[in-house]
C-alpha atoms as a PDB file:
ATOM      1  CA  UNK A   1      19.308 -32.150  44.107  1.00  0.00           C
ATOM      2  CA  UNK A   2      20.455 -30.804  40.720  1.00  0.00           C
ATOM      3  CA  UNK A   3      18.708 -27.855  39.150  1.00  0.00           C
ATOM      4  CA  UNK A   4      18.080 -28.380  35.007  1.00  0.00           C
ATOM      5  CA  UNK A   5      17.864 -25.273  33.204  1.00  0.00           C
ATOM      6  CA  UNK A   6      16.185 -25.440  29.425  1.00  0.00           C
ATOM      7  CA  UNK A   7      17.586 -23.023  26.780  1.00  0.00           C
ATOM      8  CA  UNK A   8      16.143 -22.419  23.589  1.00  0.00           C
ATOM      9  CA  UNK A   9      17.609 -20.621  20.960  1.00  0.00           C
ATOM     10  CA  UNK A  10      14.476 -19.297  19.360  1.00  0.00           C
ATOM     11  CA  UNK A  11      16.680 -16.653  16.738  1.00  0.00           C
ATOM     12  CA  UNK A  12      16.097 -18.993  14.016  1.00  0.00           C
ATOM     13  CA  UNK A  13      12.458 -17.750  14.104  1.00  0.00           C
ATOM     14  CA  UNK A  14      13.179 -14.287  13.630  1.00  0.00           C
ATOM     15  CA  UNK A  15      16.307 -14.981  11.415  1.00  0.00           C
ATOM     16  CA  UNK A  16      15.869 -14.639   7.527  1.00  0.00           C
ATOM     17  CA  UNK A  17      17.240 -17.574   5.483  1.00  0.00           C
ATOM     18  CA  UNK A  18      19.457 -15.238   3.169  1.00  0.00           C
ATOM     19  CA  UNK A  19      21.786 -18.280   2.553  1.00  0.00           C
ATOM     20  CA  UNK A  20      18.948 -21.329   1.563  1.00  0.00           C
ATOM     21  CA  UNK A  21      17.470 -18.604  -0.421  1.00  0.00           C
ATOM     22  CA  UNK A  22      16.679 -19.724  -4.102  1.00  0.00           C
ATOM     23  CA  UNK A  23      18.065 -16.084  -5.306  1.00  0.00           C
ATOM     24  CA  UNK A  24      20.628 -15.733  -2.429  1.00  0.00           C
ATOM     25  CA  UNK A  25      22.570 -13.686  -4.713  1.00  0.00           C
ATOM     26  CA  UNK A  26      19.861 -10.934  -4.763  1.00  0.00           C
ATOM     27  CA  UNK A  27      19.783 -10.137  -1.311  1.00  0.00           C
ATOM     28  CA  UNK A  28      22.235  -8.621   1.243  1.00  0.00           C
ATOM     29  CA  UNK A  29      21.933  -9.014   5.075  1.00  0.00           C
ATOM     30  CA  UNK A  30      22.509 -11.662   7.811  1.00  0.00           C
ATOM     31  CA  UNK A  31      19.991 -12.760  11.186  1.00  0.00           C
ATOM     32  CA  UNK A  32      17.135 -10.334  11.652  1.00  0.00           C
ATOM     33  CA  UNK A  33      18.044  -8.261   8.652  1.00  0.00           C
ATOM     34  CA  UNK A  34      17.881  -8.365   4.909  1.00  0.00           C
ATOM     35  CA  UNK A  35      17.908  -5.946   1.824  1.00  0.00           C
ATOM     36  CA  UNK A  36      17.214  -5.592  -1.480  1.00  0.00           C
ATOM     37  CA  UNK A  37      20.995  -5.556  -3.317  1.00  0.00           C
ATOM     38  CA  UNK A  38      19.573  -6.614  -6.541  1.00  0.00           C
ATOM     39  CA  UNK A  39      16.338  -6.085  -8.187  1.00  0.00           C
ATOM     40  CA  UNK A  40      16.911  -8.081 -11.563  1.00  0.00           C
ATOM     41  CA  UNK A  41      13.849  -9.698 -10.217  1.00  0.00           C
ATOM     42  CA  UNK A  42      10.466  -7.701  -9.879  1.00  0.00           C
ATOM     43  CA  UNK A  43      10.420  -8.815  -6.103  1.00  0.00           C
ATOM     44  CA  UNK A  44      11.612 -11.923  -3.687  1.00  0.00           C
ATOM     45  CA  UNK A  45       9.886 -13.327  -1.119  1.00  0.00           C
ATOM     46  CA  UNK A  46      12.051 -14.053   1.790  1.00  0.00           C
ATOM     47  CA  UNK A  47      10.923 -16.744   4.985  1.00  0.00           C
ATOM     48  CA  UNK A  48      12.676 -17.124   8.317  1.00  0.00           C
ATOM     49  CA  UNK A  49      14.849 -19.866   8.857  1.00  0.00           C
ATOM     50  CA  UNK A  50      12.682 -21.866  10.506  1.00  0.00           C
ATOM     51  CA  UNK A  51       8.905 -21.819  10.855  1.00  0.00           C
ATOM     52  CA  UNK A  52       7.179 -21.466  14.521  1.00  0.00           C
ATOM     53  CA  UNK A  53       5.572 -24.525  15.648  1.00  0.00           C
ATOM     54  CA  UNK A  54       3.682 -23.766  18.679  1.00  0.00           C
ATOM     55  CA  UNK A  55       3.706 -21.096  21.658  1.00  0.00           C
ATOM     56  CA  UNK A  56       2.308 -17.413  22.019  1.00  0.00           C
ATOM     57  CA  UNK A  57       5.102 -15.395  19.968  1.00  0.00           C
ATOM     58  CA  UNK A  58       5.290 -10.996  19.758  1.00  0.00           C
ATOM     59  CA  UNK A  59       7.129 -10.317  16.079  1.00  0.00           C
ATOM     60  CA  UNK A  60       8.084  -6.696  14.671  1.00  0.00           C
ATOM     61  CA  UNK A  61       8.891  -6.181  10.998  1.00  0.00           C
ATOM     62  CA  UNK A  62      10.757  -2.406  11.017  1.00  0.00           C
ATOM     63  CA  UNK A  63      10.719  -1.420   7.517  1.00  0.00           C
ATOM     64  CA  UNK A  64      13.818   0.691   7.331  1.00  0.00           C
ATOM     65  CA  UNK A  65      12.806   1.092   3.453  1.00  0.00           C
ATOM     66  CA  UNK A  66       9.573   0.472   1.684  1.00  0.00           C
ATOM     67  CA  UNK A  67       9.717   2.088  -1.738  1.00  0.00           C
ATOM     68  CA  UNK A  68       6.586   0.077  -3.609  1.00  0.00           C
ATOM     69  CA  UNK A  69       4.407  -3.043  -2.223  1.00  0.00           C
ATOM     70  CA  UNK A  70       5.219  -5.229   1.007  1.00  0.00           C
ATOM     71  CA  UNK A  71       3.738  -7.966   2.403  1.00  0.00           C
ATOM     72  CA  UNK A  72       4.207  -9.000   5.901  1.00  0.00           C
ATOM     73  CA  UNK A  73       2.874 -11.808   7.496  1.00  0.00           C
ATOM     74  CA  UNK A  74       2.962 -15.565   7.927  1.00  0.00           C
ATOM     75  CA  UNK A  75       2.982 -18.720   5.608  1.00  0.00           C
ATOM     76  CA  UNK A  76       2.713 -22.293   5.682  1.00  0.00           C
ATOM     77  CA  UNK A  77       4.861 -23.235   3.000  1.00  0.00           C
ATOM     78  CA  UNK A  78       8.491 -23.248   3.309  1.00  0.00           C
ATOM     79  CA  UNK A  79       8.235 -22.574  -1.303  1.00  0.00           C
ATOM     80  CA  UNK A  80       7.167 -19.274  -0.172  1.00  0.00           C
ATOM     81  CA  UNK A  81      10.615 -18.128  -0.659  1.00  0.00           C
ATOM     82  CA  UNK A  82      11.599 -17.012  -4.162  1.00  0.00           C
ATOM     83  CA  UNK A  83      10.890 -14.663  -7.261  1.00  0.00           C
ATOM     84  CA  UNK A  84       7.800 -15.148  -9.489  1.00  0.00           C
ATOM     85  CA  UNK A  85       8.048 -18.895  -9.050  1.00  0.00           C
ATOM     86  CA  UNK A  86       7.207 -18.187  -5.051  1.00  0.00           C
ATOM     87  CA  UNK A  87       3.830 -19.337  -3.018  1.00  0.00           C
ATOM     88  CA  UNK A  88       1.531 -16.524  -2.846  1.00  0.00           C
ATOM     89  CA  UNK A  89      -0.187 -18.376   0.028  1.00  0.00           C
ATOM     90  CA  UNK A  90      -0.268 -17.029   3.905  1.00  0.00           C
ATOM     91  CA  UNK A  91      -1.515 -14.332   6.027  1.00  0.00           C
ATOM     92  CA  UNK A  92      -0.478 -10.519   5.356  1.00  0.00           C
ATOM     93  CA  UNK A  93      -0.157  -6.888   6.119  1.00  0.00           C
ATOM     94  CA  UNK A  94      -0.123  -5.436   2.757  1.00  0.00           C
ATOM     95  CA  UNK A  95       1.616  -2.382   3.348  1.00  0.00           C
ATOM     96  CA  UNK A  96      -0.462  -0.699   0.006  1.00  0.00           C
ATOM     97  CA  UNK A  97       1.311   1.041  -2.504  1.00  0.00           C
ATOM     98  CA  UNK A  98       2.990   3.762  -2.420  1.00  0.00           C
ATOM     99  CA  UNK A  99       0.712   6.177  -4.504  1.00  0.00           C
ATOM    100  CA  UNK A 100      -2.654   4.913  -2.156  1.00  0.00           C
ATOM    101  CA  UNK A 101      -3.249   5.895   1.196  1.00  0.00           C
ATOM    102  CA  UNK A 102      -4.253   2.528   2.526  1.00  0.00           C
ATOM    103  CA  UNK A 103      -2.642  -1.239   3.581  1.00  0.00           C
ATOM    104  CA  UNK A 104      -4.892  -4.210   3.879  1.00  0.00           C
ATOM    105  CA  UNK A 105      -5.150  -7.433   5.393  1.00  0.00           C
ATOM    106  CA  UNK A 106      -4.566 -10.188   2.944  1.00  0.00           C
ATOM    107  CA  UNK A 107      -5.962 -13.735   3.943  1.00  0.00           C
ATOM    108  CA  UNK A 108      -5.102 -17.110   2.689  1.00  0.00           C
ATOM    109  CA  UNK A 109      -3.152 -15.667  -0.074  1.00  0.00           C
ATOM    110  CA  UNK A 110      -1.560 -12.196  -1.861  1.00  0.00           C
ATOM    111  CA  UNK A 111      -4.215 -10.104  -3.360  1.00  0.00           C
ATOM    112  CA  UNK A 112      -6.976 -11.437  -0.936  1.00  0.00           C
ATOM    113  CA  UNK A 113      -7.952  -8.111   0.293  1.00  0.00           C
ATOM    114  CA  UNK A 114     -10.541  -8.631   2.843  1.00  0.00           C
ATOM    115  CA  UNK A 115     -10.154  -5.935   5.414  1.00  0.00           C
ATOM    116  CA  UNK A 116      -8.158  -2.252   5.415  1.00  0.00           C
ATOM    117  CA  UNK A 117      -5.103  -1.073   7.246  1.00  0.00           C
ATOM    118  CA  UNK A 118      -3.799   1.623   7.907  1.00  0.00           C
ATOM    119  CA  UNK A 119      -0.807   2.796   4.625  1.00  0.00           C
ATOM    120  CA  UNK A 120       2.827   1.809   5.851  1.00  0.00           C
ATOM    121  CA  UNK A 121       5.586   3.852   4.973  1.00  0.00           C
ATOM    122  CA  UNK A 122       9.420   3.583   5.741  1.00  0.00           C
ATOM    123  CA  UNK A 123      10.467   3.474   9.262  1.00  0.00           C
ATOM    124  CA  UNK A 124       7.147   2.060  10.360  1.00  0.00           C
ATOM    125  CA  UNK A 125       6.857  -1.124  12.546  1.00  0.00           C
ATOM    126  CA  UNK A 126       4.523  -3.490  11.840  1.00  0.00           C
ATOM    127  CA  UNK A 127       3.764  -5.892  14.779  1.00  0.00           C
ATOM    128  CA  UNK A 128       2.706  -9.832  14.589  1.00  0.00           C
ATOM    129  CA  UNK A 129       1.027 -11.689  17.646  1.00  0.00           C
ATOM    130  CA  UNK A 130       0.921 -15.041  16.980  1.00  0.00           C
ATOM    131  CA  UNK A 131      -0.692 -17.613  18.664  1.00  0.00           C
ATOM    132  CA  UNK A 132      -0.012 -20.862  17.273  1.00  0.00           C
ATOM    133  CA  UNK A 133      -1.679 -23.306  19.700  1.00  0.00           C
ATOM    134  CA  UNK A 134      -4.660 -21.878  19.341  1.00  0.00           C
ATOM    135  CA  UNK A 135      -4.301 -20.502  15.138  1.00  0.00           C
ATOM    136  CA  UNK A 136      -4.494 -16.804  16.017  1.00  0.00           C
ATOM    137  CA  UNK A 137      -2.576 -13.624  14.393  1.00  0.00           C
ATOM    138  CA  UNK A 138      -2.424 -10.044  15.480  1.00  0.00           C
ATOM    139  CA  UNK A 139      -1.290  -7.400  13.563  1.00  0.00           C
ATOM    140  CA  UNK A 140      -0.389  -3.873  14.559  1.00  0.00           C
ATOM    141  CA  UNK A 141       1.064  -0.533  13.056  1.00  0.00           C
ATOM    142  CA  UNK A 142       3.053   1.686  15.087  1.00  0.00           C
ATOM    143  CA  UNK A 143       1.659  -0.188  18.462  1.00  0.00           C
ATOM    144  CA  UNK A 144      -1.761   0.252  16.843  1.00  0.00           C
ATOM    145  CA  UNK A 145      -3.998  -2.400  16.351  1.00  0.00           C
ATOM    146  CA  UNK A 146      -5.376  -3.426  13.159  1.00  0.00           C
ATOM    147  CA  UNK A 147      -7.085  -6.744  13.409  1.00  0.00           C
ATOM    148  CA  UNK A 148      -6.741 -10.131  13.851  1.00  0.00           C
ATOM    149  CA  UNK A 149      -7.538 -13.566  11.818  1.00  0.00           C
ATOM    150  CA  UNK A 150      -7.565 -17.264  12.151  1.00  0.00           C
ATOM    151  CA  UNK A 151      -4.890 -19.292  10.791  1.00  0.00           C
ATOM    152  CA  UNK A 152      -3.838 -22.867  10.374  1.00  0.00           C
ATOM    153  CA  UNK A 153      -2.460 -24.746  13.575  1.00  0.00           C
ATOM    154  CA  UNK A 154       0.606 -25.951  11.353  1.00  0.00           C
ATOM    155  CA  UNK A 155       4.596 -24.915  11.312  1.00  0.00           C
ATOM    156  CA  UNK A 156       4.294 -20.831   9.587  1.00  0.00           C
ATOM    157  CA  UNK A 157       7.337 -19.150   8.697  1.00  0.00           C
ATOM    158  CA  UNK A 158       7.652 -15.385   9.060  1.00  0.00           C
ATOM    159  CA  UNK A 159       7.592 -13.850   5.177  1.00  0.00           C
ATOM    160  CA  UNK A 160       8.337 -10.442   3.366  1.00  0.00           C
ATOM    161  CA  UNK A 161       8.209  -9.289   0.477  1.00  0.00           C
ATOM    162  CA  UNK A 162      11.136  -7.064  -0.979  1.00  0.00           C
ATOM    163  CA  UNK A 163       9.924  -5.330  -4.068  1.00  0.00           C
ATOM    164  CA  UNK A 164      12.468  -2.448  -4.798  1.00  0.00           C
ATOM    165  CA  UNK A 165      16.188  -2.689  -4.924  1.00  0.00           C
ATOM    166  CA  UNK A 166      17.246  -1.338  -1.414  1.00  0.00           C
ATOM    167  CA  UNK A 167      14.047  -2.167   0.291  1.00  0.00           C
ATOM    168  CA  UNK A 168      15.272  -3.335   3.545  1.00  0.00           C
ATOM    169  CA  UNK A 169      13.294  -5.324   6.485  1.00  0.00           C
ATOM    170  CA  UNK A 170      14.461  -5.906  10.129  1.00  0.00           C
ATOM    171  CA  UNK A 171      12.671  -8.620  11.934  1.00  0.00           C
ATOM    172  CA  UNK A 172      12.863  -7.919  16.060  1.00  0.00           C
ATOM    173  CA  UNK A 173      10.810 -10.711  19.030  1.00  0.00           C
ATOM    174  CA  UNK A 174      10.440  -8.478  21.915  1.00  0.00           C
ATOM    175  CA  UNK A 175       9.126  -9.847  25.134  1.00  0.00           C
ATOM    176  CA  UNK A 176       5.792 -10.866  25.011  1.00  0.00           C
ATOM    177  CA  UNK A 177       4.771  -8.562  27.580  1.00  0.00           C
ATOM    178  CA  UNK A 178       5.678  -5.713  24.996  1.00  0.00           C
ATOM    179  CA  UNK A 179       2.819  -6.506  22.280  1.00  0.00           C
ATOM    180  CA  UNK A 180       0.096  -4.072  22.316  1.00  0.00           C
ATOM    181  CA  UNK A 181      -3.431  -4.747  24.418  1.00  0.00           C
ATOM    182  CA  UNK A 182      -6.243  -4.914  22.341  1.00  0.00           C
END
């Protein structure tokens, strides 16, 4: 009897779409990485290739360089992606900015301040459990938990939010296993 072996390519989720990007020619990167390069634009809002759809997923945003406001986090709508024209729907870490000592967690939208995280500062990791069967997200700082919310069961695209030229986000999807307990 023949053995069938399944492989899924799953970098997709945890790949930023730098080339379908309405203002491509503002960013700099490829896969898991993208930057800043040109900040003719107050910020961009940048989504993953391709939105998860179901499973239990472990995501890590390093921010190699924060140098205003970030938002991390999850939304439904692929228009997320984009200057001032952009959604400002989904689920966030708001890193805070850089002159407060405090992040929060943003919830249905930017702005949306509803609980308090801890600040974020360059070479941070922020962390993003997501359970999409069930509409559950995670988020941790540093391997610290922060809280957790409901969200929709529907398709959600990883999102940041570059707001400085040379800000600079790497997305990683360690095992499972690695997420934090809590």
């Amino acid at each position: 009897h023949g053995e069938i072996v399944l492989v899924v390519d799953e970098a997709p989720l945890w790949s930023w779409d730098i080339r379908g990007h309405p203002y491509a020619s503002t960013l700099a990167g490829e896969g898991p990485t993208v930057r800043f390069a040109d900040g003719r634009y107050d910020y961009v809002n940048v989504i993953t290739r391709e939105p998860v759809r179901g499973g239990v997923h472990f995501f890590e945003f390093v921010m190699h360089q924060v140098d205003d406001e970030q938002w991390c986090g999850v939304a439904a709508d692929a228009a997320r992606a984009g200057a001032h024209d952009a959604s400002h729907e989904g689920w966030f870490y708001y890193a805070g900015w850089r002159t407060h000592d405090r992040g929060e967690l943003h919830m249905d939208r930017e702005h949306n301040g509803v609980q308090d995280f801890e600040h974020v500062v360059s070479g941070d990791v922020i962390g993003l459990l997501l359970d999409a069967d069930r509409g559950r997200l995670a988020f941790t700082l540093n391997g610290r938990v922060q809280s957790a919310c409901a969200v929709p069961r529907v398709p959600l695209y990883l999102s940041t939010t570059l707001d400085e030229e040379g800000d600079c986000v790497e997305l990683r999807k360690p095992a499972l296993r690695d997420a934090p307990a809590g």
